[in-house]
Every structure is written in C-alpha cells, then in structure tokens.
Protein backbone atom coordinates (compact mmCIF):
# COMPACT_ATOMS: atom_id res chain seq x y z
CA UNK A 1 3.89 -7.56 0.32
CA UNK A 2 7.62 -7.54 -0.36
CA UNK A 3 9.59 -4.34 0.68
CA UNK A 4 10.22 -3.53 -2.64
CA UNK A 5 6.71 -3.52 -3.81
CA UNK A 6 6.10 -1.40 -0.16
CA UNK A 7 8.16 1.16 -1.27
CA UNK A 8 7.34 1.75 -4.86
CA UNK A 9 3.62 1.64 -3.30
CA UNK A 10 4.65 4.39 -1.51
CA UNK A 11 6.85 6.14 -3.71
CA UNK A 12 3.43 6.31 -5.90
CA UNK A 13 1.22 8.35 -3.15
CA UNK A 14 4.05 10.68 -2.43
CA UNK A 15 4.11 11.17 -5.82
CA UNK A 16 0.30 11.51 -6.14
CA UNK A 17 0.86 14.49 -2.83
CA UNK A 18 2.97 16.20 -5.05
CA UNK A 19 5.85 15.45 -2.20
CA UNK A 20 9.49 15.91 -3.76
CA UNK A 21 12.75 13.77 -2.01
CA UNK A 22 13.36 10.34 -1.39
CA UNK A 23 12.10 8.10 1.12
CA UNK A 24 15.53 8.30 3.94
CA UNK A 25 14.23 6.30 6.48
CA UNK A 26 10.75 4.26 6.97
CA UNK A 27 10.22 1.95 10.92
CA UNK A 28 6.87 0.66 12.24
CA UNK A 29 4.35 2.90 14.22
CA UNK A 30 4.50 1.77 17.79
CA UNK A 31 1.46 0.88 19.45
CA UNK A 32 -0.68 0.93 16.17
CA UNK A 33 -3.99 -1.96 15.99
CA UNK A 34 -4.38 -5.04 14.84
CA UNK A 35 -6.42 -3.92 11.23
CA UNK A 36 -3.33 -2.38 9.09
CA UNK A 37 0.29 -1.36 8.55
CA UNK A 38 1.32 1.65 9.70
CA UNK A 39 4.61 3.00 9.30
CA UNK A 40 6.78 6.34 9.90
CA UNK A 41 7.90 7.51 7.00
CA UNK A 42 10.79 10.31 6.92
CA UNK A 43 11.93 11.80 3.54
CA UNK A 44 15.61 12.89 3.04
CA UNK A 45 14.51 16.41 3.15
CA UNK A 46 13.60 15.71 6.39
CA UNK A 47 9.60 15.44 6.41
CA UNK A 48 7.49 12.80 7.80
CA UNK A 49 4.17 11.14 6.89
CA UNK A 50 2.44 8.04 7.99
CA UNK A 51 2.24 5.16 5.23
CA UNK A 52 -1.10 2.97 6.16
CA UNK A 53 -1.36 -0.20 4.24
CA UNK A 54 -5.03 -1.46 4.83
CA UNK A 55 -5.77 -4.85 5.93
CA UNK A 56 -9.19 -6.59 6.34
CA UNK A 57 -9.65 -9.22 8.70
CA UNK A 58 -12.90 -9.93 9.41
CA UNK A 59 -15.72 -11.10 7.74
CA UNK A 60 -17.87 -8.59 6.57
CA UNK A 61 -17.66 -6.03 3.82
CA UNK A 62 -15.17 -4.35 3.39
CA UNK A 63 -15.74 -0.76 3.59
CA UNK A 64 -14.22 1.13 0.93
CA UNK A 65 -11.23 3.17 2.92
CA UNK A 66 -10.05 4.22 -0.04
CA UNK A 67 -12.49 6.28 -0.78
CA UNK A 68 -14.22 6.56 3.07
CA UNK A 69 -11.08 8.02 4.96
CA UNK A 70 -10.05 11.21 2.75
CA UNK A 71 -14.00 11.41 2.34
CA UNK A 72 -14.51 11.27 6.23
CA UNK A 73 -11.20 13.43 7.01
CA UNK A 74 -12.29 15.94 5.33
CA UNK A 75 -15.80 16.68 6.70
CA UNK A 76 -14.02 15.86 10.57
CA UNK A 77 -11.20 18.79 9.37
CA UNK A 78 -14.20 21.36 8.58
CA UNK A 79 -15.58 20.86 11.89
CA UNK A 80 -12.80 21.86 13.84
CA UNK A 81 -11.54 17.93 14.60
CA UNK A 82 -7.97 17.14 14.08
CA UNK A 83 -7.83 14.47 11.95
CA UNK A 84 -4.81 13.89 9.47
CA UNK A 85 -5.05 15.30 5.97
CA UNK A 86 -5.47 12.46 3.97
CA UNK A 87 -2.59 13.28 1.41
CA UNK A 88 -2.41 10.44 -1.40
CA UNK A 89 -4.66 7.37 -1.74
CA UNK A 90 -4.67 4.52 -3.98
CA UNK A 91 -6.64 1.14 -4.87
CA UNK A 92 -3.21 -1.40 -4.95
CA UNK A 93 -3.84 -4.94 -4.18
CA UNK A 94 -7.36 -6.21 -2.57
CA UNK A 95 -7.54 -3.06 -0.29
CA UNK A 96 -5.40 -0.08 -0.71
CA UNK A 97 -3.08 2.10 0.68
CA UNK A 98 -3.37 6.04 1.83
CA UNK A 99 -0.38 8.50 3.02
CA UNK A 100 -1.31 10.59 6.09
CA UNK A 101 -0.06 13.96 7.71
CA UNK A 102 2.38 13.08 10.52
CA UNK A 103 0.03 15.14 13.75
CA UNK A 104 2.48 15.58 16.53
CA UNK A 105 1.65 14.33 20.10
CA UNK A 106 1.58 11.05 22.56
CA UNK A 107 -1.13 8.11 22.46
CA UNK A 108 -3.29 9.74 25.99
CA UNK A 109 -3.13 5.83 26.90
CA UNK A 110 0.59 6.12 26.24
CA UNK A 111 0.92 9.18 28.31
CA UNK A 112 -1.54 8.83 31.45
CA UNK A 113 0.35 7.03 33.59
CA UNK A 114 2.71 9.43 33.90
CA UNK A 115 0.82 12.87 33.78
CA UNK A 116 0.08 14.65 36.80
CA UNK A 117 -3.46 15.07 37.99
CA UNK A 118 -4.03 18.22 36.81
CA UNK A 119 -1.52 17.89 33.02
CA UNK A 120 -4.16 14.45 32.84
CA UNK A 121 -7.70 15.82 33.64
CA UNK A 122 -6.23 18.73 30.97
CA UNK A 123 -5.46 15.95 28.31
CA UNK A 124 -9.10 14.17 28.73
CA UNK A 125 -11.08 16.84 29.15
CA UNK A 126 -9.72 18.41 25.94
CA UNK A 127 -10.38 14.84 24.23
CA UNK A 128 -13.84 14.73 25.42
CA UNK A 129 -14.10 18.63 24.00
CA UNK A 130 -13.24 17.26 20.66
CA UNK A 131 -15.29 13.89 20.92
CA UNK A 132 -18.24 16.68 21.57
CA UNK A 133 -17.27 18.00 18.23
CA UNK A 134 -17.05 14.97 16.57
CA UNK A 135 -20.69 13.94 18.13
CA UNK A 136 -21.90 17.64 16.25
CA UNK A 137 -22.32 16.26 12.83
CA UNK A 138 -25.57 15.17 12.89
CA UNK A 139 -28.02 13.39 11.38
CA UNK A 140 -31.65 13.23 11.00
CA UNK A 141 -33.52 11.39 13.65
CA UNK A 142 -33.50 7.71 12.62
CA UNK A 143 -31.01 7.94 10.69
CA UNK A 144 -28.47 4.87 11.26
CA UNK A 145 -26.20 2.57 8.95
CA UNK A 146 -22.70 1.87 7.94
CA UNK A 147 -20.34 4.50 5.94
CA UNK A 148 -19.46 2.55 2.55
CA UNK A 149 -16.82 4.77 0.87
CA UNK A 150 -18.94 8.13 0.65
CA UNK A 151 -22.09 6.44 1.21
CA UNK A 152 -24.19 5.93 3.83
CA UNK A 153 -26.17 2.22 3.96
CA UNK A 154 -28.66 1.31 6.67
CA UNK A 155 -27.95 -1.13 8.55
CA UNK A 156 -29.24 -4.69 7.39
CA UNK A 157 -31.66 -4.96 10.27
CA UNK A 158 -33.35 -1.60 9.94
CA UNK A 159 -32.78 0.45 12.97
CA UNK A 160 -30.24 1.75 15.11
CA UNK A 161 -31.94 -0.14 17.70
CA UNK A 162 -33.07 -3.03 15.77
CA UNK A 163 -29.30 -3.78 14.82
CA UNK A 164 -28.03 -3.49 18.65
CA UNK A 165 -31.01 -5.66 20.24
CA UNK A 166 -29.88 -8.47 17.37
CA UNK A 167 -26.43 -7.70 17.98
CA UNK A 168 -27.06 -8.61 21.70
CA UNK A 169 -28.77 -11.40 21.13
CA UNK A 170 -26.11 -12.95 18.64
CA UNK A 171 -23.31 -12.61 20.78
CA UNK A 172 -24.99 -13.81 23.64
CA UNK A 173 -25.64 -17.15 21.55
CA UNK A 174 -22.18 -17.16 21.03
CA UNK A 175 -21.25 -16.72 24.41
CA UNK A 176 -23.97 -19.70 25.74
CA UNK A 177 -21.41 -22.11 23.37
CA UNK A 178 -18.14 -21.02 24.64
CA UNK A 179 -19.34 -21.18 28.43
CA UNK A 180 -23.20 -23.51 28.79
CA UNK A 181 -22.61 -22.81 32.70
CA UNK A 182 -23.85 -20.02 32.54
CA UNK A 183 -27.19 -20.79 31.17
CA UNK A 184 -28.35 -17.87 29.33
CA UNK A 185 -31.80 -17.70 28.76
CA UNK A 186 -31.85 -16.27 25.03
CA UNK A 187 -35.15 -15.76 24.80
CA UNK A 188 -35.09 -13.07 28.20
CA UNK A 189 -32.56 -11.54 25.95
CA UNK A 190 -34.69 -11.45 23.25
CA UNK A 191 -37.52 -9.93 25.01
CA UNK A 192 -34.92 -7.46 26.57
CA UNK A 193 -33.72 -6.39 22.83
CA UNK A 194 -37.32 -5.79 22.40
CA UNK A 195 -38.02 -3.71 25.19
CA UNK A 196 -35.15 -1.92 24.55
CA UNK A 197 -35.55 -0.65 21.01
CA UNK A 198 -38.31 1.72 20.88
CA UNK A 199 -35.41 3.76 23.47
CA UNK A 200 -32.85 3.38 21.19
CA UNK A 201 -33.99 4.48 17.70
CA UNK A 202 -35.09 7.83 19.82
CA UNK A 203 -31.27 8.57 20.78
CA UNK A 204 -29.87 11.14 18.39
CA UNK A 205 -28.31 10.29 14.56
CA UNK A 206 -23.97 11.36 14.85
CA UNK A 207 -21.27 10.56 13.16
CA UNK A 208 -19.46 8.25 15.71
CA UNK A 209 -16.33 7.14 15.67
CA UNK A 210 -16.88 3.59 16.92
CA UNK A 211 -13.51 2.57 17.35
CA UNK A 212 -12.48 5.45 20.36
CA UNK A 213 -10.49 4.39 23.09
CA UNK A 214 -7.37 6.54 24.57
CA UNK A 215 -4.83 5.09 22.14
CA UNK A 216 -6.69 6.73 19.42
CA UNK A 217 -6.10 9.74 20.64
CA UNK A 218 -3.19 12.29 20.76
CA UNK A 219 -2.38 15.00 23.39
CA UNK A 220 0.24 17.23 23.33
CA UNK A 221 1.69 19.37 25.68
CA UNK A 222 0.80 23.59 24.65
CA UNK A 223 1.41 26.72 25.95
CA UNK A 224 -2.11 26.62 27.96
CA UNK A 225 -1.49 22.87 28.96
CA UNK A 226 -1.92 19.48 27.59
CA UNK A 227 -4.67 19.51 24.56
CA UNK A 228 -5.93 16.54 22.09
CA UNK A 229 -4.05 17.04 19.00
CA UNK A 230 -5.55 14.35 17.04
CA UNK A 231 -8.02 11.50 16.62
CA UNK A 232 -6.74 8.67 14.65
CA UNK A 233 -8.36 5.87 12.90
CA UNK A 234 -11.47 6.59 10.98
CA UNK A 235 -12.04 3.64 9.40
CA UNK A 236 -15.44 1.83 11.15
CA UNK A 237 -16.54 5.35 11.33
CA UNK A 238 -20.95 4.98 10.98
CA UNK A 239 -23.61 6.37 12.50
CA UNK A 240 -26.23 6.28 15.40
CA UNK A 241 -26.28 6.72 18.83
CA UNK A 242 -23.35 8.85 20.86
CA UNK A 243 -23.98 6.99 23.62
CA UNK A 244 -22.08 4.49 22.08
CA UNK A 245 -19.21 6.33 21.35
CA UNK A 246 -19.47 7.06 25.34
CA UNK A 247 -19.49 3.54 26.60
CA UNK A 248 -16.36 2.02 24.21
CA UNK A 249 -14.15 4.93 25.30
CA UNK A 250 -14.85 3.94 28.88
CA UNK A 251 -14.53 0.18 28.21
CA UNK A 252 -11.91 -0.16 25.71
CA UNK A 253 -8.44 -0.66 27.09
CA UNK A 254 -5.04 -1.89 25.71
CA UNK A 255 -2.87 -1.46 28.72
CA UNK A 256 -4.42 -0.97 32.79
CA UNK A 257 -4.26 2.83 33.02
CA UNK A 258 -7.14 2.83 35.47
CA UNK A 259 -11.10 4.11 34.98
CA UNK A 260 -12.32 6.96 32.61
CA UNK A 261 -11.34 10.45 34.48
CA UNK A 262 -14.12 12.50 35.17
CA UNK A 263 -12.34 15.11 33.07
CA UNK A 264 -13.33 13.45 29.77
CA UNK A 265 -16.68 13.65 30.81
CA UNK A 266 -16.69 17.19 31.97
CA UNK A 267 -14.85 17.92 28.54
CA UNK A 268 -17.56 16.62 26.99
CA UNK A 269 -20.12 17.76 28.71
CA UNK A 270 -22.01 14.85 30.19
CA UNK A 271 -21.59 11.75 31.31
CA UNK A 272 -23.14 8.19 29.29
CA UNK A 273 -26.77 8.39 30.56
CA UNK A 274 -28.99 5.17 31.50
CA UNK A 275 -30.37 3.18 30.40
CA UNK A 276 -28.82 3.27 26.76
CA UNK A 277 -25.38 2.95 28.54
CA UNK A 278 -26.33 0.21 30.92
CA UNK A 279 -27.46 -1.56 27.70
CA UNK A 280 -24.81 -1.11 25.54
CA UNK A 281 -22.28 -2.10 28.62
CA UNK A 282 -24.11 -5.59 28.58
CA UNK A 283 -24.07 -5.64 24.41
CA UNK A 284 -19.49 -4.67 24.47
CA UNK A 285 -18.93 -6.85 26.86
CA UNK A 286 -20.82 -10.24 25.59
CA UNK A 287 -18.70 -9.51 22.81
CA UNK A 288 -15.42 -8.32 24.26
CA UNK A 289 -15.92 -12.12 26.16
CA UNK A 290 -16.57 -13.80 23.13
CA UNK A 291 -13.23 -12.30 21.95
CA UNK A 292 -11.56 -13.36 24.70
CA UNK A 293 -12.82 -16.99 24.45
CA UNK A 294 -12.11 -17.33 20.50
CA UNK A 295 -9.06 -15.65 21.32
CA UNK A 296 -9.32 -13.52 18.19
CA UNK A 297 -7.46 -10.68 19.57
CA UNK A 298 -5.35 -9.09 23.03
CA UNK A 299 -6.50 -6.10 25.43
CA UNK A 300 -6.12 -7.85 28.50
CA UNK A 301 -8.01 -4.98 30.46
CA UNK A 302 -11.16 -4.94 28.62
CA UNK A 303 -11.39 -8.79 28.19
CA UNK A 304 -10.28 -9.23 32.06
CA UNK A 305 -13.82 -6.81 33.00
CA UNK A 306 -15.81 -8.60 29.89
CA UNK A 307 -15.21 -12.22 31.79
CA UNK A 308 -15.67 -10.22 35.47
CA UNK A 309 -19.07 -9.29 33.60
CA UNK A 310 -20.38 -12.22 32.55
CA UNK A 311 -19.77 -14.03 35.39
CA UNK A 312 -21.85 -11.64 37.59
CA UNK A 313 -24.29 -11.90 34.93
CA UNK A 314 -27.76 -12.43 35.99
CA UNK A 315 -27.81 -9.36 38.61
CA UNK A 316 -26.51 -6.92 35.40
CA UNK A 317 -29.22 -8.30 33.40
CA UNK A 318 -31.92 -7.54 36.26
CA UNK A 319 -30.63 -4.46 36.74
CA UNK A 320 -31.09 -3.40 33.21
CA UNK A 321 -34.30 -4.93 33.44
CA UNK A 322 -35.02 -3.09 36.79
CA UNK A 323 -34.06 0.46 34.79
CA UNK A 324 -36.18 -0.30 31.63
CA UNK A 325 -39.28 -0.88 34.02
C-alpha cells in the first residue's frame, strides 16, 4: 500500500478511537512476524499506539481479524490477561487494519539472554502464571474448532483429535517427498493417529493461543521484580487441548536463547504431560521440517531441532508407541 494511503488508513482508526493530534512520527516494530505490518505510531501530543496492517499468507481461510481480535481482546482483558485494547478497527482492502494500545515491556526472547537467573525464572514464571489464565476460559468437553470472527467452527475433520492424527499424517506425507530416505511408513502413522485419538478428544476444551512462543510475550521490570506485561498476537487464537499451547512455547524459537526454564512451568503450574506432549512434539516438528525444506519461513532454532528430529526418527516414533501401549 503506498504511504499515503498508510497514513490516511490510519488517520481513519485514530479517528474512529476518538484520538485527537497528528500522527509526529510512525517506524517499524522490531522483531514483529512474518503475518502483518506492525508499526509504532507516536502522535504529536506525544502518545503511542501500534498500527497493524493484516496480511494473509497462507492458504486457508482467512479468519476474520477484524472482527476476531477486539472480539478475543476483550474476553482475554476480563480475565485478568494483558492483552492490548483493541482501539479502532476497520475492513480496508482484502483484510483490514486495527490500532492497538502501546503495553510497555521487552519481547522475554528479547530479554533472556541477558537477565539474571533469578530477574529470568521471575519473567517466565509470571508468563506461565498468565498462560494459566489464558488456559481458564474453558470450554465444554469436546468442544474444538477454529475462531472465525466471533464464531466458533469445528474443525473440518470433527475432533480435536481427529484433526491432529490427520494433521500428522499429512505432514508426514509431505515430509516422505522432501526426504524418501527416510522411508516413512504412512500407514504406522496412520494407525498411530488412530490410537492416539480416543486420548486426545478427552484433554480439556481452552481457549489457546496457538501461536505462543517467548517473543509473544512482554516482561517488564516492577517494583516486586520482572512480570509478563502482555501477550501479543491473537490472531490463530482456537480451541482444544492446552497441551498444545505447552509444547509450541517449548519448541518455538526465533533466536537460540536455550531450553524452556523450569520457571514457566512452575508459573504455570505443571509441566506438558505424556503422552499428548510426546505426540504433539512428533506432529510440530514434521511440520516445522517441512518448513524448513519448502523454505517457507526462518527460525533457525526450531527448524535446526525439527531436522535433528526427523532424522532420529524411528526411535521417537517407538517411543510414542512404547507410551501409548
């Protein structure tokens, strides 16, 4: 989109927020994903706000984030999760465009590698604390799908654990074309997905996330030491197992800031139980090595462990067969 057409976009939710001044100064977010735009925006009476410009890369449907994020924002804000007020949003070219409330605080991938011990066991634990809230909203048992907008659709397949065992098996097809050597025997997987289902549509119905990982997540330094002052990024946001949730913020890396703390954990409560987690390990990291392969997008850490995975393949898949008896 041109910059003019950017900033009358923009001009046009600060408007809609009811926000007085001009726009003084307006730079890229640092560190921000691969879906949208994401700017800093500072007004000349000195505020700020984030400007996100949605994008849609994939495939699928698209889900609405018009509608879904000051929807989902809302509810997160009522239970006692920092999310950003969603302040203005608008339907402006094939996608959209909201304005957020500027939270203060560092990315905790950002800021780990510098923390002491004790300021970084305070700045996971208090993530996992919130990710515990977040994992509150429930749902009724059985209860799985995508969040379209306001709505919530079941997934195409049926079940929570119907749609995992197929999404195993499909990126393990996937996989057997990029690399033949390793000769994966679908139909094991198959019978594995099968196995494994019953298990999985018995796991409690939350909201998840399903995009955390620590540079979705802002700590701050406070009087009582450092706390999460924000979780970012809504917009995959479904529901099923928390599990789930458990396993991608262990797995998901942009930068090497070494394994999950135990702090998050203890924040949180627990720690990613078998055998759902050995199963969804298997199921992210088929895929994060498909990634890697098609070279559709970058985090070096988790695609370096996805292709460690696979290639040590056959003793993680009797393993999980070993735990599911």
């Amino acid at each position: 989109m041109p910059c003019d057409q950017r900033l009358d976009l923009l001009r046009s939710l600060l408007s809609q927020a009811e926000i007085s001044g001009g726009v003084a100064h307006m730079e890229p977010v640092v560190d921000q994903g691969s879906t949208n735009r994401m700017s800093l925006v500072e007004t000349d009476q000195g505020k700020r706000f984030i400007f996100r410009e949605y994008r849609w890369p994939h495939d699928g449907r698209e889900l609405d984030r018009v509608r879904k994020e000051p929807f989902l924002h809302e509810r997160l804000r009522q239970h006692g999760i920092p999310a950003p007020q969603v302040l203005a949003a608008t339907h402006y070219g094939p996608w959209g465009a909201v304005l957020l409330e500027y939270l203060p605080g560092e990315l905790l991938g950002e800021v780990t590698p510098r923390l002491e011990p004790d300021a970084r066991d305070q700045a996971w634990s208090s993530a996992g604390q919130v990710m515990r809230r977040i994992h509150s909203i429930t749902y009724p048992t059985g209860t799985a799908g995508v969040i379209l907008g306001e709505d919530l659709r079941p997934f195409e397949q049926g079940s929570w654990g119907r749609f995992c065992g197929r999404d195993l098996v499909r990126h393990a097809a996937r996989l057997q074309e990029h690399r033949p050597d390793l000769r994966i025997d679908l139909g094991r997987l198959r019978s594995l997905a099968d196995t494994i289902e019953s298990v999985l549509d018995e796991a409690p119905a939350v909201l998840l996330h399903n995009d955390p990982h620590p540079w979705n997540v802002l700590v701050q330094e406070a009087e009582d030491g450092w706390e999460c002052s924000g979780w970012l990024d809504w917009e995959y946001a479904w529901v099923g197992d928390p599990v789930w949730d458990l396993v991608r913020m262990d797995m998901f890396r942009r930068k090497p800031i070494g394994p999950t703390p135990m702090a998050l954990w203890d924040g949180y409560g627990a720690i990613p139980p078998e055998p759902r987690r050995v199963f969804y390990e298997l199921q992210i990291s088929l895929w994060m090595a498909n990634e890697y392969l098609d070279g559709s997008r970058a985090l070096p850490p988790t695609h370096r462990a996805a292709i460690s995975y696979i290639e040590d393949l056959e003793a993680h898949l009797a393993h999980i067969e070993q735990v599911f008896g």
